[in-house]
C-alpha atoms as a PDB file:
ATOM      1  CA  UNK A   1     -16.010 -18.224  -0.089  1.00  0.00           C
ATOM      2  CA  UNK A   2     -14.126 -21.413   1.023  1.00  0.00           C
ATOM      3  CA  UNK A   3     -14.772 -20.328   4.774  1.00  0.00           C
ATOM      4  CA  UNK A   4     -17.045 -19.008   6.794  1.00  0.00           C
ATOM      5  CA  UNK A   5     -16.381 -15.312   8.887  1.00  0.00           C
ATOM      6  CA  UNK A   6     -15.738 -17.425  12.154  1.00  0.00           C
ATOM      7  CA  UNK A   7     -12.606 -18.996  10.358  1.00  0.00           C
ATOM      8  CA  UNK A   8     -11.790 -15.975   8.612  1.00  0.00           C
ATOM      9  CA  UNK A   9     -11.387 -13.952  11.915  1.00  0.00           C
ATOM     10  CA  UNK A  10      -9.704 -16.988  14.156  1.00  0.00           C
ATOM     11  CA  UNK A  11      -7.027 -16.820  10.906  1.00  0.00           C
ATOM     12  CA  UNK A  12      -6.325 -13.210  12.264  1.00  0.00           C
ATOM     13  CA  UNK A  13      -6.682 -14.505  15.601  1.00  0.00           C
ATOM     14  CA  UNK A  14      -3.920 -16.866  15.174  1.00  0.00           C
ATOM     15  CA  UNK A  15      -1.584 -14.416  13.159  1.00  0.00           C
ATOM     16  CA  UNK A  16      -1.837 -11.716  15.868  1.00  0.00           C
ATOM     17  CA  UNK A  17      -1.376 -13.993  18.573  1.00  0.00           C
ATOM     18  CA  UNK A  18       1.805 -15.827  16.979  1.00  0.00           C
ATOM     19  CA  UNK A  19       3.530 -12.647  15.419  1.00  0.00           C
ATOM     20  CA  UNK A  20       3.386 -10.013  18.000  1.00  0.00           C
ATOM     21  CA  UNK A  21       4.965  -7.550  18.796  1.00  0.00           C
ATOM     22  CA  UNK A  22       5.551  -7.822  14.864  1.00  0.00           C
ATOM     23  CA  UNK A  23       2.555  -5.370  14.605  1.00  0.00           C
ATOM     24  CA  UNK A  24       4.424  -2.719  16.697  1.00  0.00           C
ATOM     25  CA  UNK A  25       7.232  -2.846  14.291  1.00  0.00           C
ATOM     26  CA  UNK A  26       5.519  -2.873  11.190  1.00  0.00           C
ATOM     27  CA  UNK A  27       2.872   0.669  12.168  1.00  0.00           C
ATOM     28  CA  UNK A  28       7.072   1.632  12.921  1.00  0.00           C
ATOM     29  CA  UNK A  29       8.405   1.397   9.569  1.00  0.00           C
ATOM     30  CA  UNK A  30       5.187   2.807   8.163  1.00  0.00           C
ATOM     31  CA  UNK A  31       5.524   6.063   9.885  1.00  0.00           C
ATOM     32  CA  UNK A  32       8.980   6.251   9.301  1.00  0.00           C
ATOM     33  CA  UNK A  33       8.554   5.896   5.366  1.00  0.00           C
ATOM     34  CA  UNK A  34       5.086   8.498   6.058  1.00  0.00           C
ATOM     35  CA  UNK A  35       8.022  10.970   8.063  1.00  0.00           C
ATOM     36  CA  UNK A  36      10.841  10.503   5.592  1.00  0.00           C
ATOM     37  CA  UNK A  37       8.204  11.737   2.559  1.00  0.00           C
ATOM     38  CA  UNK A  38       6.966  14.508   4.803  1.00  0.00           C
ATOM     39  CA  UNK A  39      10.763  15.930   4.998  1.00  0.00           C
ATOM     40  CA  UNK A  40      12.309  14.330   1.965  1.00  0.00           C
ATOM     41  CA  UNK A  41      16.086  13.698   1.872  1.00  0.00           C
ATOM     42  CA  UNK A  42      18.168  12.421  -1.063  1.00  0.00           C
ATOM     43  CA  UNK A  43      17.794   8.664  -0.118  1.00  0.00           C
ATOM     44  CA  UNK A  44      13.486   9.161   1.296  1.00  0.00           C
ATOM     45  CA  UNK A  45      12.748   7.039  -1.928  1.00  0.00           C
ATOM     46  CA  UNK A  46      14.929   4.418  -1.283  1.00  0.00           C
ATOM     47  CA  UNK A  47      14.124   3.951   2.342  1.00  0.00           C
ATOM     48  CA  UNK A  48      10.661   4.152   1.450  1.00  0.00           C
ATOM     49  CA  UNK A  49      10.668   1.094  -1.126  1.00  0.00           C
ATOM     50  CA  UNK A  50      12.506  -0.347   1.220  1.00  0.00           C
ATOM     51  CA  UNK A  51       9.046  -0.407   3.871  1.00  0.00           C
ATOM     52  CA  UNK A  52       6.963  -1.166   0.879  1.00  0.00           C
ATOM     53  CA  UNK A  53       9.061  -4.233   0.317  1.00  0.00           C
ATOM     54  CA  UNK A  54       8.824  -5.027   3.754  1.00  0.00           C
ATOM     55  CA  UNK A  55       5.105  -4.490   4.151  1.00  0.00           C
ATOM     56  CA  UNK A  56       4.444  -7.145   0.963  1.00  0.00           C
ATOM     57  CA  UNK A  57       6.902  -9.283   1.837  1.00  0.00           C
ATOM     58  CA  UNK A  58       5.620  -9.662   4.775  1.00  0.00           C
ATOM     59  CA  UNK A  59       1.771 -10.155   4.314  1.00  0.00           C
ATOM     60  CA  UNK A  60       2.982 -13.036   1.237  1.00  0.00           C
ATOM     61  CA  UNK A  61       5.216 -14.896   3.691  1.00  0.00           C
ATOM     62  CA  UNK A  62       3.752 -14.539   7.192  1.00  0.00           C
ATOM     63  CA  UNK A  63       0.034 -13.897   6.532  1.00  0.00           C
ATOM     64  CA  UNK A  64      -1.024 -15.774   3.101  1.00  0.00           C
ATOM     65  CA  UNK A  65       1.579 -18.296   3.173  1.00  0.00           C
ATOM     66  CA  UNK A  66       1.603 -19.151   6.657  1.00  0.00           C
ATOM     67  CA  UNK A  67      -1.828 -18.547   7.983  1.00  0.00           C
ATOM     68  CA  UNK A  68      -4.648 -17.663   5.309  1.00  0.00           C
ATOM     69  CA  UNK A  69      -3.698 -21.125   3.358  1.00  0.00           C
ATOM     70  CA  UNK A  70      -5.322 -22.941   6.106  1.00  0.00           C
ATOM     71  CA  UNK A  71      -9.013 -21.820   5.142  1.00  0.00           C
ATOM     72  CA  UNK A  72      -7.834 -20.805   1.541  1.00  0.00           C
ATOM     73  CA  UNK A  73      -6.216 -22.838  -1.128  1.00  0.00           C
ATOM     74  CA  UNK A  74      -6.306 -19.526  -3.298  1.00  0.00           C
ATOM     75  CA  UNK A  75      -3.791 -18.150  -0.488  1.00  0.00           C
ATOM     76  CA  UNK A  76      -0.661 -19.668  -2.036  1.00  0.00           C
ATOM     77  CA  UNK A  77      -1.454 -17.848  -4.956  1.00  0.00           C
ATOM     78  CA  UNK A  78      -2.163 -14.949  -3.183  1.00  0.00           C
ATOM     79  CA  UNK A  79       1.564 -14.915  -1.027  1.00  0.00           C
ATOM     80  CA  UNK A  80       3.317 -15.826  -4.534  1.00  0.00           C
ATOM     81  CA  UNK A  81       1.952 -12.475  -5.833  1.00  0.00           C
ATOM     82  CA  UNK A  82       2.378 -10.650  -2.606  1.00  0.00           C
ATOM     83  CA  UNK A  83       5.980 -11.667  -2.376  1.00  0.00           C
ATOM     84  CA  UNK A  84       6.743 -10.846  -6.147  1.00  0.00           C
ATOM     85  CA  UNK A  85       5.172  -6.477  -5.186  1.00  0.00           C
ATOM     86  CA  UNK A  86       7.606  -7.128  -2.352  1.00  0.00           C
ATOM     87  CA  UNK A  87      10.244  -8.492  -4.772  1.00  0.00           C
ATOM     88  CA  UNK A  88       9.001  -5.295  -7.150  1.00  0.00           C
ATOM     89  CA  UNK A  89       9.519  -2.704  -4.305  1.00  0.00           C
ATOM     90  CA  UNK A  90      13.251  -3.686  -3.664  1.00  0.00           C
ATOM     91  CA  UNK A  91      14.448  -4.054  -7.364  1.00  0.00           C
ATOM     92  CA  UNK A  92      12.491  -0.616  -8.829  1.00  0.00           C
ATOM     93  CA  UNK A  93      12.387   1.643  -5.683  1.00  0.00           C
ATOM     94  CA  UNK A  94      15.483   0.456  -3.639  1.00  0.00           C
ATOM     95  CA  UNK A  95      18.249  -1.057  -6.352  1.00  0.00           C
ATOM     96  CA  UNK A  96      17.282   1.123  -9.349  1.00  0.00           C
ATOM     97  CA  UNK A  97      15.827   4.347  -7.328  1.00  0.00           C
ATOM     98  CA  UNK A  98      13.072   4.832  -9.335  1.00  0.00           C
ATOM     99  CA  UNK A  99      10.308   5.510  -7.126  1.00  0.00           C
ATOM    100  CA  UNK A 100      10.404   8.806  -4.871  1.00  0.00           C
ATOM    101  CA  UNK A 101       7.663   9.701  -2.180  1.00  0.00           C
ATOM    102  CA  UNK A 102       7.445  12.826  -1.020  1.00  0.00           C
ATOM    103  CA  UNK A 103       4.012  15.084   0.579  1.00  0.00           C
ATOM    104  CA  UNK A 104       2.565  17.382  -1.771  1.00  0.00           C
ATOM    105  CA  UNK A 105       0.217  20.099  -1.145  1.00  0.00           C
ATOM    106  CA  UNK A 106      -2.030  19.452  -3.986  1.00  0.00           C
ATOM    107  CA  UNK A 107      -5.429  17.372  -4.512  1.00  0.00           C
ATOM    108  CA  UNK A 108      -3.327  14.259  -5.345  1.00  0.00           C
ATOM    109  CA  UNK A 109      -1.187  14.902  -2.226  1.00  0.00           C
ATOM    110  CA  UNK A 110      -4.469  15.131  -0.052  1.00  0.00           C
ATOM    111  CA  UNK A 111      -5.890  12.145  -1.411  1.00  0.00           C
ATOM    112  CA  UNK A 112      -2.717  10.458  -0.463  1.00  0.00           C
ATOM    113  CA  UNK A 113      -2.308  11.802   2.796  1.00  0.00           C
ATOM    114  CA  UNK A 114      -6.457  10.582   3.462  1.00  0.00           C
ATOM    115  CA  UNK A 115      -5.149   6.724   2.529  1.00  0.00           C
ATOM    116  CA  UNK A 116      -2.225   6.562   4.788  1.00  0.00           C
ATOM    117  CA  UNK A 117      -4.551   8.222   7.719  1.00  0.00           C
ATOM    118  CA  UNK A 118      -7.367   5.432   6.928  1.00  0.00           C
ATOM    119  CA  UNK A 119      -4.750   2.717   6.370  1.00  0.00           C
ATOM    120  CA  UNK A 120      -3.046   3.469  10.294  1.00  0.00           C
ATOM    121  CA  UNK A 121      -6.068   5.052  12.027  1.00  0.00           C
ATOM    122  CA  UNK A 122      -9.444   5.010  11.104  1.00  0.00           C
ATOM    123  CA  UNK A 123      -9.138   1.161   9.714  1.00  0.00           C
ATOM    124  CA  UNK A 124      -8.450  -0.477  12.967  1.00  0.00           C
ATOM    125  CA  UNK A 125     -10.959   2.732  14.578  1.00  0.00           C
ATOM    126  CA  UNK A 126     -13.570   1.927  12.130  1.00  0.00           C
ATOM    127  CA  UNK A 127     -12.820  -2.366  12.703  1.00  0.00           C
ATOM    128  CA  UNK A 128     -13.063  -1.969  16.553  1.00  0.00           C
ATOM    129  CA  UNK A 129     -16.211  -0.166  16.487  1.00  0.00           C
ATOM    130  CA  UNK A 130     -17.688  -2.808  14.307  1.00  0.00           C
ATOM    131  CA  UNK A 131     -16.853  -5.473  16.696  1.00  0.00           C
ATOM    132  CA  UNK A 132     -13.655  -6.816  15.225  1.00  0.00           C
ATOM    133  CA  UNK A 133     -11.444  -6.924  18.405  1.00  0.00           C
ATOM    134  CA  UNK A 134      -8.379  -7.713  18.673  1.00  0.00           C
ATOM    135  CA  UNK A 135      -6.582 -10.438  17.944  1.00  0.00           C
ATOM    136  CA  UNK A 136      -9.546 -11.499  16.004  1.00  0.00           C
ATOM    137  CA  UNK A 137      -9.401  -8.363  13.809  1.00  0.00           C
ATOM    138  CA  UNK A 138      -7.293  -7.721  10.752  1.00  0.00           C
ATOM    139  CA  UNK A 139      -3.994  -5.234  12.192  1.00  0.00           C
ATOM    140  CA  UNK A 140      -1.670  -3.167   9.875  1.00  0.00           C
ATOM    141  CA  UNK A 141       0.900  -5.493   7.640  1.00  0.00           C
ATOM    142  CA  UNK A 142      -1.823  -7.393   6.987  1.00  0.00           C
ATOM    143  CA  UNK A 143      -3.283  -7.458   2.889  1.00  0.00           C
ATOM    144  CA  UNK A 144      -5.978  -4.547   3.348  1.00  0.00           C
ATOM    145  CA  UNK A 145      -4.798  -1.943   5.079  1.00  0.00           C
ATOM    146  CA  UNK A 146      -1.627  -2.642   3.648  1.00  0.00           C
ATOM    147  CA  UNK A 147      -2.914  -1.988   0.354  1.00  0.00           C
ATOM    148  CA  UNK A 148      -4.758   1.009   0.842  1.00  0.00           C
ATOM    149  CA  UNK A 149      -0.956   2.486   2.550  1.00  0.00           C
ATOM    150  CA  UNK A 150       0.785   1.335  -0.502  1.00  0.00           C
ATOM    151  CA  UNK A 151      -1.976   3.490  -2.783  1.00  0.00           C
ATOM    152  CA  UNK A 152      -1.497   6.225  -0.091  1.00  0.00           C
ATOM    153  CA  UNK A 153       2.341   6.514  -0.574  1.00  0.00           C
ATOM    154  CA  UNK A 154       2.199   6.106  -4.348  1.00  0.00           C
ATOM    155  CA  UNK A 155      -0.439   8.945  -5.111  1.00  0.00           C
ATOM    156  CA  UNK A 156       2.834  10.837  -2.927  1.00  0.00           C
ATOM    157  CA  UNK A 157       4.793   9.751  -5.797  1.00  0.00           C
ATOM    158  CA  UNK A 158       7.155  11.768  -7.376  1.00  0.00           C
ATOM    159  CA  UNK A 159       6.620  11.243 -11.214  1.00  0.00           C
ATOM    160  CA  UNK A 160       7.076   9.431 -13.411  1.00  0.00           C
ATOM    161  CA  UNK A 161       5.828   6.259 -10.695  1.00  0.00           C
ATOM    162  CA  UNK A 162       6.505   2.927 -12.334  1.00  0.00           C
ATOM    163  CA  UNK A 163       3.070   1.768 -13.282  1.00  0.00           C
ATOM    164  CA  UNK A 164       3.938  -2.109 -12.985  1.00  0.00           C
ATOM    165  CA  UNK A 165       3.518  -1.171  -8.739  1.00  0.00           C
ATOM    166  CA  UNK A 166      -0.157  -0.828  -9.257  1.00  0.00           C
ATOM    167  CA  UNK A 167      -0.835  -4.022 -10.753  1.00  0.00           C
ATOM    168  CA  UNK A 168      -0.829  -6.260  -8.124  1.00  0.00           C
ATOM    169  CA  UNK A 169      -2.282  -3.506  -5.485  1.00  0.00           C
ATOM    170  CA  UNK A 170      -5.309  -3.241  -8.128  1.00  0.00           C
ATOM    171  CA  UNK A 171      -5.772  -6.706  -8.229  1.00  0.00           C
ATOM    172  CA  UNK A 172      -5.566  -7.248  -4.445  1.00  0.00           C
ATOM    173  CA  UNK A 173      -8.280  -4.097  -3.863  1.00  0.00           C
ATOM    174  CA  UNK A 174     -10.753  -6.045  -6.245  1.00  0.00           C
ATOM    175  CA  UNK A 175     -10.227  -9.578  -4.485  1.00  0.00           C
ATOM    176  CA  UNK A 176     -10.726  -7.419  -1.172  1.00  0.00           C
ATOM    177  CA  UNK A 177     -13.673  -5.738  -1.954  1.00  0.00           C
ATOM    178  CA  UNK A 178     -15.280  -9.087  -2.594  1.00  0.00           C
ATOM    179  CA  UNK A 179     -14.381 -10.175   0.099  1.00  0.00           C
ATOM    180  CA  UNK A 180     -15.739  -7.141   2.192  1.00  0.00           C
ATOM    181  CA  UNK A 181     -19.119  -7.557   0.766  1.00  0.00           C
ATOM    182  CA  UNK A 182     -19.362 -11.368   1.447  1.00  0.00           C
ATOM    183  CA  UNK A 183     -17.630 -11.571   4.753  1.00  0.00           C
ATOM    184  CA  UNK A 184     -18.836  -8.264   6.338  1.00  0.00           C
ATOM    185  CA  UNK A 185     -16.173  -6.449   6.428  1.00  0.00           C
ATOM    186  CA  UNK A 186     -17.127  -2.641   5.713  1.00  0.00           C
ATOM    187  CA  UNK A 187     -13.536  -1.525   6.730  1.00  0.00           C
ATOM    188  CA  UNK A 188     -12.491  -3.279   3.748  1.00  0.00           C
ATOM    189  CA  UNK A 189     -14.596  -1.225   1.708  1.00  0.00           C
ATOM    190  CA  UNK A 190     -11.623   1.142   1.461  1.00  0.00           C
ATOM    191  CA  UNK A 191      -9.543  -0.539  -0.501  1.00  0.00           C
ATOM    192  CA  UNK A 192     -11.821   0.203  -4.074  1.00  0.00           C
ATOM    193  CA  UNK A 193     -11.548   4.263  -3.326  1.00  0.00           C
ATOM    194  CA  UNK A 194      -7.683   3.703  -2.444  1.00  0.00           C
ATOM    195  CA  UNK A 195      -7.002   1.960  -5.497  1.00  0.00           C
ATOM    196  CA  UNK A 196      -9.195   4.708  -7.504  1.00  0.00           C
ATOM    197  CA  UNK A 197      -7.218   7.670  -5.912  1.00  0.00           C
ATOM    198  CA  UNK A 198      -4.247   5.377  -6.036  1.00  0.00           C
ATOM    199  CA  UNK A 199      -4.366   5.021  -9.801  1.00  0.00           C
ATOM    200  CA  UNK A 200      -5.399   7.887 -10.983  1.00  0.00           C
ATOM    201  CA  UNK A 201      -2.561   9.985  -8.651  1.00  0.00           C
ATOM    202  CA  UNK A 202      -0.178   7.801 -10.821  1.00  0.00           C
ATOM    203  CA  UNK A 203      -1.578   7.502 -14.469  1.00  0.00           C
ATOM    204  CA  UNK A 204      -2.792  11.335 -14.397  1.00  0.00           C
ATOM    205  CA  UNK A 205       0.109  12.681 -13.205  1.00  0.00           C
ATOM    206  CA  UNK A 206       2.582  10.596 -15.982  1.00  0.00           C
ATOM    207  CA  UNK A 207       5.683  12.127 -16.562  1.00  0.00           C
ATOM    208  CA  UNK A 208       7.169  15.065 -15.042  1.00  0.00           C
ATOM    209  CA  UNK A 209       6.573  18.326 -17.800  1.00  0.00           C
ATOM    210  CA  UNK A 210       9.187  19.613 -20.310  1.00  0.00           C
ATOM    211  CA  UNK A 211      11.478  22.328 -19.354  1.00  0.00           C
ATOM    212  CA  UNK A 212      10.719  25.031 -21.734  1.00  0.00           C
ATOM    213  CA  UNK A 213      14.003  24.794 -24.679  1.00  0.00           C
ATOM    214  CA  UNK A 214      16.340  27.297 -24.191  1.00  0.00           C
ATOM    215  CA  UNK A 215      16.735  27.726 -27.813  1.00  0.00           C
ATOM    216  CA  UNK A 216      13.607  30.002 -28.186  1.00  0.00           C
ATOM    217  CA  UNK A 217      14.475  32.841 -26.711  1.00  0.00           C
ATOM    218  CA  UNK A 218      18.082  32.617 -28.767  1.00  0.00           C
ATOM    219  CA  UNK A 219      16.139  32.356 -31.949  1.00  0.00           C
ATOM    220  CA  UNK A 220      14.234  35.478 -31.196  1.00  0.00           C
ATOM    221  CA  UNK A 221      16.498  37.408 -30.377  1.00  0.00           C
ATOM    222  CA  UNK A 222      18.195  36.209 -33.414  1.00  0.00           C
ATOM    223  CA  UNK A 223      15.112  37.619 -35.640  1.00  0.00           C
END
């Protein structure tokens, strides 16, 4: 690592201290994308891409970009690929519609619902009781526990999910991991089950099934 844990957690420092109440209004928009797939209407998916984009947008531009480049040259590449899963969000799930999110009862549902609950609650629980206090202490918008939402809300996914959205999510869980290990951050140790539950919700699930044809019950009728 290019930095030591001091500078890593005076980066978060000086994010939470410049941004809020920004923190307020992004756990907002996550709950109202988490209450929009609980009771889906026609336009949930939309409105829910719509956070997503927000969410990565906003940890490329106001995290990476802005603070994390200080202590990490790798950061700029880091914001360019956060912006471009925002940038992914708003063209697939908002423009072309084709990402839904809605609460299942089923063992893909429950693994989802588990990510979003660790992603709002038990990250910054699990973080405070560790001795990461705020400001110094990574808060929700930022890469992790944004992360581990965005696998949350796509093993909700109504299929078939766009598979593209778990590339850079995937590749973000891996950087984060190592960076859990070598910084000390066991929160962050999350992120590798979100993107396994994550991925799997998606790639298992594929494409909706086939409607049975109509055209076999004609034909035996027929004979």
């Amino acid at each position: 690592m290019p930095f030591t844990i001091e500078q890593f957690l005076d980066v978060f420092r000086r994010y939470n201290e410049a941004v809020w109440p920004a923190q307020v209004a992004l756990h907002a928009l996550a709950l109202a994308a988490v209450a929009l797939a609980l009771r889906p209407r026609g336009w949930s998916g939309r409105v829910a891409s719509a956070v997503l984009a927000a969410l990565w947008l906003w940890t490329g531009a106001a995290y990476h970009l802005a603070f994390f480049r200080d202590v990490n040259p790798a950061a700029t590449a880091f914001g360019a690929l956060a912006v471009a899963q925002g940038a992914l969000f708003a063209w697939l799930g908002v423009v072309r519609g084709r990402l839904d999110v809605r609460a299942r009862a089923d063992l893909t549902g429950l693994g989802g619902a588990v990510l979003i609950a660790y992603a709002l609650l038990v990250y910054p629980a699990l973080g405070y009781a560790l001795g990461h206090r705020y400001p110094a202490a990574p808060t929700f918008g930022l890469p992790c526990p944004t992360t581990i939402f965005t696998f949350g809300l796509l093993a909700w996914g109504v299929p078939p999910v766009p598979r593209v959205l778990l590339v850079v999510p995937v590749l973000w869980a891996v950087v984060g991991t190592v960076g859990a290990v070598e910084l000390a951050m066991p929160e962050d140790l999350g992120l590798p089950v979100a993107a396994i539950i994550g991925a799997l919700a998606v790639v298992a699930r594929g494409r909706p099934p086939r409607r049975p044809s109509r055209m076999a019950p004609a034909r035996a009728g027929a004979a």
